[in-house]
N, C-alpha and C. Protein backbone atom coordinates (compact mmCIF):
# COMPACT_ATOMS: atom_id res chain seq x y z
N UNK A 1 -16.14 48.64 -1.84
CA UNK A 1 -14.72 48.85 -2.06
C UNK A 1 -14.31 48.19 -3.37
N UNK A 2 -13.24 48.96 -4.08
CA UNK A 2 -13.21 48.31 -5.14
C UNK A 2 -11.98 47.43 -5.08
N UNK A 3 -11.80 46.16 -6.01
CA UNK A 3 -10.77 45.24 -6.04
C UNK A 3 -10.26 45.10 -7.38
N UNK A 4 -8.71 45.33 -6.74
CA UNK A 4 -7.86 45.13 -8.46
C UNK A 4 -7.23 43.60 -7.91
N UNK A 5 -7.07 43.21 -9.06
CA UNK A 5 -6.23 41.89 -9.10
C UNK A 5 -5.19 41.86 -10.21
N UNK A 6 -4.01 41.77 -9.39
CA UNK A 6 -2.47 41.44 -10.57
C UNK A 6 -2.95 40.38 -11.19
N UNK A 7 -1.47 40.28 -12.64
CA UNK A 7 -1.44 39.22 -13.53
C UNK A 7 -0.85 38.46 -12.45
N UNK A 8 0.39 38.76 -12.11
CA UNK A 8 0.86 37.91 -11.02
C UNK A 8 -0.12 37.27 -9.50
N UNK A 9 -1.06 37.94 -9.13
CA UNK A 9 -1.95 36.97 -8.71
C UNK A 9 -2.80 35.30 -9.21
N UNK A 10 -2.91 36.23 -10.26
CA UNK A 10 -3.69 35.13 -11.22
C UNK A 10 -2.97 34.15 -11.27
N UNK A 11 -1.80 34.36 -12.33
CA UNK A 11 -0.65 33.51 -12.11
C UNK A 11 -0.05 32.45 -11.35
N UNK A 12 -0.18 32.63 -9.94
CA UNK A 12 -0.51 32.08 -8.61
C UNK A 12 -1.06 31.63 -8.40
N UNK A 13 -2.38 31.74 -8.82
CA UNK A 13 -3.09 30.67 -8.00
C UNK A 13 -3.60 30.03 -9.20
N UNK A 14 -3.09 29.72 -10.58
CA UNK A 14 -3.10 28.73 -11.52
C UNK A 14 -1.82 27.62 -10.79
N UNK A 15 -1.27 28.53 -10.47
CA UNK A 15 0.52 27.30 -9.86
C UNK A 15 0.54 26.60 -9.03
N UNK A 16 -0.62 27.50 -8.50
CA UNK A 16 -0.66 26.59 -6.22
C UNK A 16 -2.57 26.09 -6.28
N UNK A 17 -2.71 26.50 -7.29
CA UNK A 17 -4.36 25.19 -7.04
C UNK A 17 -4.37 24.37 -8.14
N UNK A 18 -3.08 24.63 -9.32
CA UNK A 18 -3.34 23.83 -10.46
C UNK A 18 -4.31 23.52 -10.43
N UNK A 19 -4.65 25.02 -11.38
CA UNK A 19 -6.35 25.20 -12.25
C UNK A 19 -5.61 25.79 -13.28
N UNK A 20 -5.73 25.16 -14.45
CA UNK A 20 -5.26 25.54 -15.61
C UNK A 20 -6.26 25.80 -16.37
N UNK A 21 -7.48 25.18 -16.29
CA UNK A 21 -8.66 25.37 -17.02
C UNK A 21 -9.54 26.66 -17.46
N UNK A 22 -9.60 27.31 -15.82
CA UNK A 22 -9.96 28.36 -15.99
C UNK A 22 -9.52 29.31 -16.83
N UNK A 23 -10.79 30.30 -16.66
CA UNK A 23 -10.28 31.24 -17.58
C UNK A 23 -9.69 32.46 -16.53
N UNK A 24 -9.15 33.06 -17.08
CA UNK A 24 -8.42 34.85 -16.22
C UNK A 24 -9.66 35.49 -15.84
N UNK A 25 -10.68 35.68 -16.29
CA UNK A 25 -11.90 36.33 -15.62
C UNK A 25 -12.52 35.03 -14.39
N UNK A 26 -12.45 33.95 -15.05
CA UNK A 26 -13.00 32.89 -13.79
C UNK A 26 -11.85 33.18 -12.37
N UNK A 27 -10.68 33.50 -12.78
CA UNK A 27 -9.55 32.88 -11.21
C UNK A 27 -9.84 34.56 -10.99
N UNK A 28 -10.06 35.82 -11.27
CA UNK A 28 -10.68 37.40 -11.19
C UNK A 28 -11.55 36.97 -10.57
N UNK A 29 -12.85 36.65 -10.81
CA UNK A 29 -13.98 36.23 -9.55
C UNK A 29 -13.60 35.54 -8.33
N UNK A 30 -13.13 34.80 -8.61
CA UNK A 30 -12.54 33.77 -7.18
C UNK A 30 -12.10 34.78 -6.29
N UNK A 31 -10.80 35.05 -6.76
CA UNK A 31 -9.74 35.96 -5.73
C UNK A 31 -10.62 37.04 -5.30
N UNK A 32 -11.28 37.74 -5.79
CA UNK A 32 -12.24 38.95 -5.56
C UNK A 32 -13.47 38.00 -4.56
N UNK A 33 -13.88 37.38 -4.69
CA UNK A 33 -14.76 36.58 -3.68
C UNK A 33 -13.97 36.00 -2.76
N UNK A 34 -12.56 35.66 -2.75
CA UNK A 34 -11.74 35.32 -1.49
C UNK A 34 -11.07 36.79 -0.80
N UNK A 35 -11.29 37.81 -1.46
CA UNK A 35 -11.05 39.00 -0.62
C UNK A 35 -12.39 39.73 0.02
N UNK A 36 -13.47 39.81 -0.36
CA UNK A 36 -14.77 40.13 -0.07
C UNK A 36 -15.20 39.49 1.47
N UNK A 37 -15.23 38.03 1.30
CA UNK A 37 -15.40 37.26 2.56
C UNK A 37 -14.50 36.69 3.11
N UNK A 38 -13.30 36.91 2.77
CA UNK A 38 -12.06 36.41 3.84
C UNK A 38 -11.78 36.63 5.11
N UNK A 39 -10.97 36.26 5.82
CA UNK A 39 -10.90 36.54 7.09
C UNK A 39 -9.57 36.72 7.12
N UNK A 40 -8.88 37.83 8.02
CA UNK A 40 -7.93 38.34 8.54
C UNK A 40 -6.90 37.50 8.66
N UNK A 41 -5.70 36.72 8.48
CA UNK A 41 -5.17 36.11 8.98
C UNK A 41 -4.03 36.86 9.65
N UNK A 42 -3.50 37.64 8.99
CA UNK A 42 -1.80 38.31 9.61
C UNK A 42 -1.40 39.33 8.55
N UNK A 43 -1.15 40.40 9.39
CA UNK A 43 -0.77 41.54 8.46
C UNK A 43 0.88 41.05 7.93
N UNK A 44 1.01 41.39 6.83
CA UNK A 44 2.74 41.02 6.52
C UNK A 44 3.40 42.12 5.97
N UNK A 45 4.66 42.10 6.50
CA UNK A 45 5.61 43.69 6.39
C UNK A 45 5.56 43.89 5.06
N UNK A 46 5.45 45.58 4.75
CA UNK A 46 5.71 46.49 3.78
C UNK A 46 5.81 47.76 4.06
N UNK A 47 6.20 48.47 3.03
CA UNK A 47 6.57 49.65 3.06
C UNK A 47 5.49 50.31 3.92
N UNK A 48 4.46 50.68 3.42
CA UNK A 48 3.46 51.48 3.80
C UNK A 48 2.44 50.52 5.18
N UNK A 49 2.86 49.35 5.67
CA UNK A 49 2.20 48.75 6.53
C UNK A 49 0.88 49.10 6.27
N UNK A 50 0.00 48.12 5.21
CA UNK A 50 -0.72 48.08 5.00
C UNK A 50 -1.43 46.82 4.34
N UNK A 51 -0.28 45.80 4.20
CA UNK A 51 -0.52 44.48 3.43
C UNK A 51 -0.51 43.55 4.35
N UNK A 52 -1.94 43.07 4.01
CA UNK A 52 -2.82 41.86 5.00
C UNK A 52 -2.37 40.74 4.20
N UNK A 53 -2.55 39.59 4.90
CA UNK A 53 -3.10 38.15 4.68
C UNK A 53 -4.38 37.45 4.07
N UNK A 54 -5.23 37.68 3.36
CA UNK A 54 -7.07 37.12 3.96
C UNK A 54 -7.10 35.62 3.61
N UNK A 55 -7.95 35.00 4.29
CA UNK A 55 -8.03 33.58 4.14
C UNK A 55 -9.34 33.03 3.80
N UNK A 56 -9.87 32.40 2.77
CA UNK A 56 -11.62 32.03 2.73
C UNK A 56 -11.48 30.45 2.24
N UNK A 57 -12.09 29.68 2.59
CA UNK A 57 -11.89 28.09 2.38
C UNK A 57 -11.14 27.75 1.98
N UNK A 58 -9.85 28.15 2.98
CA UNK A 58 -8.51 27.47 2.85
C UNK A 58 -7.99 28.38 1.70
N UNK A 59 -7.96 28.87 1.30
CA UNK A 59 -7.36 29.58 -0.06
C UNK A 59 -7.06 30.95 0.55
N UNK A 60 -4.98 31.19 0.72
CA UNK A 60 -5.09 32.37 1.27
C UNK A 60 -4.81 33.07 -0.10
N UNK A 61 -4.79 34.67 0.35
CA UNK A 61 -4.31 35.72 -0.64
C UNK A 61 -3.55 36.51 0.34
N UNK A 62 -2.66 37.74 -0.91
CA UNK A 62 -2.35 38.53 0.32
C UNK A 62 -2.47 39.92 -0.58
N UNK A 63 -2.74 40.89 -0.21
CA UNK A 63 -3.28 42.20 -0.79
C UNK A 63 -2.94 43.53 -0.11
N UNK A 64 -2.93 44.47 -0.73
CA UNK A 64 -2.19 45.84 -0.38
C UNK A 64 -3.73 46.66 -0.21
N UNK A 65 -4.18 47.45 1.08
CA UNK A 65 -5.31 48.34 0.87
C UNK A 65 -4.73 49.49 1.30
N UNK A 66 -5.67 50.13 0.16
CA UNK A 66 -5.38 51.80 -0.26
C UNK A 66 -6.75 52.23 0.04
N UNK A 67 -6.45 53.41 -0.04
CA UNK A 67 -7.76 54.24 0.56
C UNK A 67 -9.09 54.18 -0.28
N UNK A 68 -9.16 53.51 -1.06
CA UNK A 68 -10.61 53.56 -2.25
C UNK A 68 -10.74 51.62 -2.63
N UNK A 69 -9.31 51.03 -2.15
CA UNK A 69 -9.16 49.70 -3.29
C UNK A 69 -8.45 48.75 -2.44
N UNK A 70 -8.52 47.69 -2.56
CA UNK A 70 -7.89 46.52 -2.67
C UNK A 70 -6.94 45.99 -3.31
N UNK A 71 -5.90 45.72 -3.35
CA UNK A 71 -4.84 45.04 -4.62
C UNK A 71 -4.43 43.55 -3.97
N UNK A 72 -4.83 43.15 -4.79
CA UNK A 72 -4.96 41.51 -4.21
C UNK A 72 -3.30 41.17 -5.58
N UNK A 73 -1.69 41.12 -4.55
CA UNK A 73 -1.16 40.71 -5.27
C UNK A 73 -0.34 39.68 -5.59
N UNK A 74 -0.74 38.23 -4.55
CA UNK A 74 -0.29 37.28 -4.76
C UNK A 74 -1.39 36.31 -4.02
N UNK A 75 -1.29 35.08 -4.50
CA UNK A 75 -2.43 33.95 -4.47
C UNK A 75 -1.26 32.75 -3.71
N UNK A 76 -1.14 32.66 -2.35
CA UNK A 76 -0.57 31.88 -1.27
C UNK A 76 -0.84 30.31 -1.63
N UNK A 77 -2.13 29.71 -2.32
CA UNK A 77 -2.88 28.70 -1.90
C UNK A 77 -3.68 27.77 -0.78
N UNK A 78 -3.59 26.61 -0.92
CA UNK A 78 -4.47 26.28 0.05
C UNK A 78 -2.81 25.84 0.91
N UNK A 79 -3.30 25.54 2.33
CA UNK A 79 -2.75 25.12 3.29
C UNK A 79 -2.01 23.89 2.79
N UNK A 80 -2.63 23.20 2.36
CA UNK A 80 -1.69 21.66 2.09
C UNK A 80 -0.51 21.76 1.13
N UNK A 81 -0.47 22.40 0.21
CA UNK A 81 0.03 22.94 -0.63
C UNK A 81 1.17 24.13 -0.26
N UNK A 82 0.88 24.57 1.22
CA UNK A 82 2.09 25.31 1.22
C UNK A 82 2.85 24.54 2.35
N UNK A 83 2.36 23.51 3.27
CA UNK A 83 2.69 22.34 3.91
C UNK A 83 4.00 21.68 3.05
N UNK A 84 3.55 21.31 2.08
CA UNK A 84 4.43 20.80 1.04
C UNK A 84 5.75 21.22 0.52
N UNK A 85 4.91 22.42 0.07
CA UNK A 85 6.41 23.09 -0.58
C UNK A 85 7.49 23.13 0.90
N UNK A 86 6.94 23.76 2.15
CA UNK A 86 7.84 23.60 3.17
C UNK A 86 8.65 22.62 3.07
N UNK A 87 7.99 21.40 3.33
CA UNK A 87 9.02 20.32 3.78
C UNK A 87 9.42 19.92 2.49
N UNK A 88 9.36 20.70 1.07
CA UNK A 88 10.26 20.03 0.02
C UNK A 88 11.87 21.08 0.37
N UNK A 89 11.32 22.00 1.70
CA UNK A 89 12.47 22.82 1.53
C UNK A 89 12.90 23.98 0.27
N UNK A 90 11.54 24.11 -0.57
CA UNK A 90 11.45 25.08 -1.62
C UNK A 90 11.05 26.40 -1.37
N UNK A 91 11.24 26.76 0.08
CA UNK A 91 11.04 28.09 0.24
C UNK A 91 12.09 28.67 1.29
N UNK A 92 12.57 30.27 0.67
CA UNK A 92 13.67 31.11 0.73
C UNK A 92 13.50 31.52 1.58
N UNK A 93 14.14 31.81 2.96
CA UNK A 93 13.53 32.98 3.88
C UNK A 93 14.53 33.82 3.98
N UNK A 94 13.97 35.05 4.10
CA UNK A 94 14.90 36.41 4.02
C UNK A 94 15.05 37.09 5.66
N UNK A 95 15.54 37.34 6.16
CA UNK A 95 15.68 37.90 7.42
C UNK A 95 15.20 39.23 7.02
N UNK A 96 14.02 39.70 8.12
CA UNK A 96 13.04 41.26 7.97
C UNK A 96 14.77 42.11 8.15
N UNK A 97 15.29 42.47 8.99
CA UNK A 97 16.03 43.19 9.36
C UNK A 97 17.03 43.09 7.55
N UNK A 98 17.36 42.06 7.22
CA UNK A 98 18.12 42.11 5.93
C UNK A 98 17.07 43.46 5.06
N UNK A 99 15.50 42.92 4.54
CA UNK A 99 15.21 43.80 4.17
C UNK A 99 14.58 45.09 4.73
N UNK A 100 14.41 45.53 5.75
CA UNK A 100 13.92 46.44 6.34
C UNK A 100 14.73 47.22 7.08
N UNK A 101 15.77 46.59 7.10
CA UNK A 101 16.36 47.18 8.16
C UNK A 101 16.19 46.89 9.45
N UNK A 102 17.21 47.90 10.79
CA UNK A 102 17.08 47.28 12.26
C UNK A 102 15.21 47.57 12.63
């Protein structure tokens, strides 16, 4: 199967593993090796109900699959790291029904 990866992935997971070092083809291998052997965690709403969760040593992603591909388009991080941001209270929650409707 083939795997695309956003800028905005990349992006991500320079912010939430502060890895600045790497290069854009190094954090491209990663995410593509954290979608390859990941594990399932929770499908999350979209249009086309088709966008998973995957999780591989602690490092989640979350990705859109299409019939030929993968689109890996945001980089979650590791668990501790989203622990954090919680209790800094830096994350927005939107009510599904606000965007989806009843």
């Amino acid at each position: 199967m083939l795997v695309k990866v956003t800028k905005h992935a990349i992006k991500r997971y320079r912010e939430r593993l502060f890895d600045y070092s790497s290069s854009d083809g190094e954090i491209i291998s990663k995410l593509k090796h954290i979608a390859h052997r990941g594990r399932l965690v929770a499908f999350k709403p979209h249009d086309m109900d088709n966008c998973v969760e995957l999780k591989y040593e602690g490092i989640s992603i979350v990705a859109v699959q299409q019939p030929q591909e993968l689109v890996i388009i945001t980089c979650l991080g590791q668990d501790n790291y989203r622990k954090w941001i919680k209790s800094k209270g830096m994350c927005t929650y939107v009510s599904q029904r606000l965007r989806f409707g009843n």
